[in-house]
C-alpha atoms as a PDB file:
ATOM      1  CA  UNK A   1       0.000   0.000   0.000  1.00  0.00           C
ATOM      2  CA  UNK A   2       2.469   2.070   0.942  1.00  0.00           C
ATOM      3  CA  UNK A   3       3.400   2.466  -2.857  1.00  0.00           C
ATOM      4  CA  UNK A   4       0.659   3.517  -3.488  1.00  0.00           C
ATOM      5  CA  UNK A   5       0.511   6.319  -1.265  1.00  0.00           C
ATOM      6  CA  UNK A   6       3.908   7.372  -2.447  1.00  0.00           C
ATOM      7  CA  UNK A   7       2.128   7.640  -5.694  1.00  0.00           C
ATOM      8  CA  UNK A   8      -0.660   9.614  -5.049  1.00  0.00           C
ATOM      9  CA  UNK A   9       1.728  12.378  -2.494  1.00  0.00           C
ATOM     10  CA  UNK A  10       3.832  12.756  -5.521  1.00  0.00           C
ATOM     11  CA  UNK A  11       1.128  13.260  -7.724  1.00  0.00           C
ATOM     12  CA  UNK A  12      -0.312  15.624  -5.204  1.00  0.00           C
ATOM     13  CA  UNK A  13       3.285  17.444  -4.768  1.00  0.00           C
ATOM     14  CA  UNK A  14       2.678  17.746  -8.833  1.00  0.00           C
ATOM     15  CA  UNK A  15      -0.144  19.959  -8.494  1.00  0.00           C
ATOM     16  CA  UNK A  16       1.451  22.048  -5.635  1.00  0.00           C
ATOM     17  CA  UNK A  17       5.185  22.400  -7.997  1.00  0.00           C
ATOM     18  CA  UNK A  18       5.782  25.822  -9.117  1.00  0.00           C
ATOM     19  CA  UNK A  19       9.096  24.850 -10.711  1.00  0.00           C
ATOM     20  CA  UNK A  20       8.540  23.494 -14.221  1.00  0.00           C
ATOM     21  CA  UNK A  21      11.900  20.821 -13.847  1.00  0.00           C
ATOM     22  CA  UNK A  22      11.091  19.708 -10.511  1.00  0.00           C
ATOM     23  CA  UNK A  23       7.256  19.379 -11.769  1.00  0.00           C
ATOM     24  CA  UNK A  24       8.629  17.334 -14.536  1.00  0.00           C
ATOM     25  CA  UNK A  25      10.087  14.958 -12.128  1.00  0.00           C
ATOM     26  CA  UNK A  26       6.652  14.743  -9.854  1.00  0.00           C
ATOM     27  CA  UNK A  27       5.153  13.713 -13.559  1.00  0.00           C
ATOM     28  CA  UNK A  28       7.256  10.906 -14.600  1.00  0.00           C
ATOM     29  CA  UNK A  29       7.379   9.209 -10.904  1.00  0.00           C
ATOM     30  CA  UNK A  30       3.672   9.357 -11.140  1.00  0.00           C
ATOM     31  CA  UNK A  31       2.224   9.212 -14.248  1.00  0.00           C
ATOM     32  CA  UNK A  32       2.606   6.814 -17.163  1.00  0.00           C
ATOM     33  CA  UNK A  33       3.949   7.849 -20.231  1.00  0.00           C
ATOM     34  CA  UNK A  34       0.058   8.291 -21.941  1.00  0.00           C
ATOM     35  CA  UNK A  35      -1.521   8.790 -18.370  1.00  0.00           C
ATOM     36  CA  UNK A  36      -5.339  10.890 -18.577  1.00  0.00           C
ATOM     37  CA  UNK A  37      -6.474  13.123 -16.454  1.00  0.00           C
ATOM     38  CA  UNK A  38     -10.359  14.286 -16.792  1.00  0.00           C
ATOM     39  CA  UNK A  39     -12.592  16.382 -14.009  1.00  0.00           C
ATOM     40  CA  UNK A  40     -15.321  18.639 -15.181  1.00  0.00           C
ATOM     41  CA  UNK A  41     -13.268  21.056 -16.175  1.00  0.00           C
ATOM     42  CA  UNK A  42     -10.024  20.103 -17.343  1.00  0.00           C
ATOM     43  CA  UNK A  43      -8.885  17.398 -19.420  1.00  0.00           C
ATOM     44  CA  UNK A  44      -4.934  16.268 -20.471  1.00  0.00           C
ATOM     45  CA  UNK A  45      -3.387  13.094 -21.907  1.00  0.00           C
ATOM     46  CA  UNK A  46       0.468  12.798 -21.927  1.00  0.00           C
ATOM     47  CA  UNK A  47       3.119  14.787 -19.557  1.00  0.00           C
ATOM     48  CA  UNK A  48       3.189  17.382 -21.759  1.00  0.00           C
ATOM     49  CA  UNK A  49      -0.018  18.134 -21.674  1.00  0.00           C
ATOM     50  CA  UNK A  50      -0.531  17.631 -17.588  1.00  0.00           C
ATOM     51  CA  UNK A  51       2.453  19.852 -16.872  1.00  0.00           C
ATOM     52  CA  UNK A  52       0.639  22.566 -19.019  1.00  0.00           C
ATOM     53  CA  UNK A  53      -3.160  21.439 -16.938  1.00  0.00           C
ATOM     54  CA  UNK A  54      -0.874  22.169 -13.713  1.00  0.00           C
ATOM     55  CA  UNK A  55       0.414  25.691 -15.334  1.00  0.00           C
ATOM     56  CA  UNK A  56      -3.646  26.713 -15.731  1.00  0.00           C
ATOM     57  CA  UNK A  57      -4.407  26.257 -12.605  1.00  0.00           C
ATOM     58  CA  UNK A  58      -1.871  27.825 -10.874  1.00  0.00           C
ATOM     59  CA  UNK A  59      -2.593  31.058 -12.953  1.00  0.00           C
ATOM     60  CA  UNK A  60      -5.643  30.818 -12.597  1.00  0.00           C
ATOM     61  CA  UNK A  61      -5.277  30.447  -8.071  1.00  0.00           C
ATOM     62  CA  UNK A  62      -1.811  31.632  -7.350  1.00  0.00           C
ATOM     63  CA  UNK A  63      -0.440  30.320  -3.962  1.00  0.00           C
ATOM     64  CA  UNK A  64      -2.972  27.855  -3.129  1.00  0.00           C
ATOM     65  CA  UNK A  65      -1.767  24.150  -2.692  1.00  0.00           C
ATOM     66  CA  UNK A  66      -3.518  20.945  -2.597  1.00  0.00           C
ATOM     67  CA  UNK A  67      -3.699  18.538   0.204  1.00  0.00           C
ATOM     68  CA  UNK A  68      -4.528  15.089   0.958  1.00  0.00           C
ATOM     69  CA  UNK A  69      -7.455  14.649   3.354  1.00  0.00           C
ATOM     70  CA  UNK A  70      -7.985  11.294   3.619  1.00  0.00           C
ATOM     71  CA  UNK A  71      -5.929   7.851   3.591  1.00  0.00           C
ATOM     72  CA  UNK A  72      -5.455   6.169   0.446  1.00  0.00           C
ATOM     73  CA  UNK A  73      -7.883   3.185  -0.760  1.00  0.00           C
ATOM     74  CA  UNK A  74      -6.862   0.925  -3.032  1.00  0.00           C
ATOM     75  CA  UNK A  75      -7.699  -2.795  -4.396  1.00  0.00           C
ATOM     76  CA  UNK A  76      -6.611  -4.435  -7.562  1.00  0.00           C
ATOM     77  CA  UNK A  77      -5.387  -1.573  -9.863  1.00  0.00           C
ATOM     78  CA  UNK A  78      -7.610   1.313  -8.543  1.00  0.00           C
ATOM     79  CA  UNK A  79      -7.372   4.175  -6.227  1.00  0.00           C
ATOM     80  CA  UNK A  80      -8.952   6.560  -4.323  1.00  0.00           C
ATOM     81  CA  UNK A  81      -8.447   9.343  -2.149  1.00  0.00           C
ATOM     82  CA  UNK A  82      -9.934  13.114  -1.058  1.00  0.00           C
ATOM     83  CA  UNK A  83      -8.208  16.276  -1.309  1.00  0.00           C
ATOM     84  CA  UNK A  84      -8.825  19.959  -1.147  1.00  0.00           C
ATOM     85  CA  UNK A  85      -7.197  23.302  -2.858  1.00  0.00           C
ATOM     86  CA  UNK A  86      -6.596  25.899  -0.118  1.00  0.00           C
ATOM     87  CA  UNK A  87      -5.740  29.415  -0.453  1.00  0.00           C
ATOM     88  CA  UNK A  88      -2.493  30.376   1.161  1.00  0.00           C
ATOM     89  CA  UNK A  89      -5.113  31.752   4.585  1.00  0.00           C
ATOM     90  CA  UNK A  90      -6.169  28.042   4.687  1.00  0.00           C
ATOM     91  CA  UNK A  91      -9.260  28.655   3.310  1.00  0.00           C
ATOM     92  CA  UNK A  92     -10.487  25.840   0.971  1.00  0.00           C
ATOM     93  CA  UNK A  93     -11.704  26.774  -2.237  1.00  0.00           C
ATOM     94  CA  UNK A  94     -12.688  23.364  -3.488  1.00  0.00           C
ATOM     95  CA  UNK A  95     -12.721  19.805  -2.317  1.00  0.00           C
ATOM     96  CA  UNK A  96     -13.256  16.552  -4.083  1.00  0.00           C
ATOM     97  CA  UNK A  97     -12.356  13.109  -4.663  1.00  0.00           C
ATOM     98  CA  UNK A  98     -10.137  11.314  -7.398  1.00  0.00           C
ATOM     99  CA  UNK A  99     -10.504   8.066  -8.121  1.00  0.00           C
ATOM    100  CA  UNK A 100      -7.445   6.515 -10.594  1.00  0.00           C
ATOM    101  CA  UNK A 101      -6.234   3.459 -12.209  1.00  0.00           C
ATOM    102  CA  UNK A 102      -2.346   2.291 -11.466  1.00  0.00           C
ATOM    103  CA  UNK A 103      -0.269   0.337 -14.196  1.00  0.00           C
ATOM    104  CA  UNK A 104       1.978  -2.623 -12.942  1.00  0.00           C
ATOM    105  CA  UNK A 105       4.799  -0.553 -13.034  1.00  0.00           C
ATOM    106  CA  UNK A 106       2.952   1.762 -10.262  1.00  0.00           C
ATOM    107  CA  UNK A 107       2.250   4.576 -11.818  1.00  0.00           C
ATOM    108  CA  UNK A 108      -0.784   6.307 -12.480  1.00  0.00           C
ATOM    109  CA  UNK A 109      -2.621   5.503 -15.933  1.00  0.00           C
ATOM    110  CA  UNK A 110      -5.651   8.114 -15.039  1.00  0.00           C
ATOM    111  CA  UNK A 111      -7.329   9.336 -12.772  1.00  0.00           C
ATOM    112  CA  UNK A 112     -11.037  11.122 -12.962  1.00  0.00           C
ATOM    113  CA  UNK A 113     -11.399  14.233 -10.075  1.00  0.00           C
ATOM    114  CA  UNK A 114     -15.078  14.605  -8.749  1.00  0.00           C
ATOM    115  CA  UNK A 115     -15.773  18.341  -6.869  1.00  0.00           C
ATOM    116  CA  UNK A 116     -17.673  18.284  -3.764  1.00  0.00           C
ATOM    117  CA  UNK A 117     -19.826  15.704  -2.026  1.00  0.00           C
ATOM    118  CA  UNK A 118     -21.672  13.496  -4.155  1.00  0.00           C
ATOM    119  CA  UNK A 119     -25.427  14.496  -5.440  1.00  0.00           C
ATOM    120  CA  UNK A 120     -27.916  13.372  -2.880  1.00  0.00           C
ATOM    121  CA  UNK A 121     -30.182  10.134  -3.779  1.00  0.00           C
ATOM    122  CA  UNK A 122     -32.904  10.652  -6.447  1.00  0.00           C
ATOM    123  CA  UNK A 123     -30.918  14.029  -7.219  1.00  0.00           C
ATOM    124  CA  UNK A 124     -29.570  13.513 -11.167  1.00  0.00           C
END
């Protein structure tokens, strides 16, 4: 498990690096080489294309960082895990889930972000 978790802190630490090298590193320790990411806003396939997702964002909330807030769950070759994008006062702007898929070599192959607590029942 612990793996695991080692992947999903360094994909975390991905969204929180400022520096485009050291970002570059987060990406290939955690992502495969054709890895997807998809929430409802943002979509990227390919390092490339998730260092430039990570770039948006930033821009778009300067000095807030992502954190983990809950353990990791895993089984077979899925994850899951909460998080939450804080300003740099602590306040959270947004909250969520991912849920992912890991290759055999660890890494992540995608992962899908949900925002917020899920819809109550009977609510579409």
């Amino acid at each position: 498990m612990s793996d695991v978790v080692d992947t999903v802190d360094t994909y975390l630490a991905m969204w929180n690096e400022t520096d485009p090298g050291r970002r570059a590193g987060h990406i290939e320790r955690a992502w495969a080489a054709d890895g997807q990411y998809l929430d409802p806003q943002l979509e990227a396939e390919g390092h490339a294309a998730l260092s430039e997702m990570v770039d948006a964002v930033q821009s778009r909330f300067p000095g807030y960082r992502f954190r983990r807030t809950s353990g990791v769950d895993a089984h077979h070759d899925r994850v899951r895990f909460a998080w939450e994008l804080a300003a740099p006062d602590q306040t959270v702007a947004v909250a969520g889930i991912d849920v992912g898929v890991v290759g055999g070599d660890g890494r992540l192959r995608s992962i899908t972000g949900f925002f917020g607590e899920p819809p109550e029942n009977g609510a579409a």
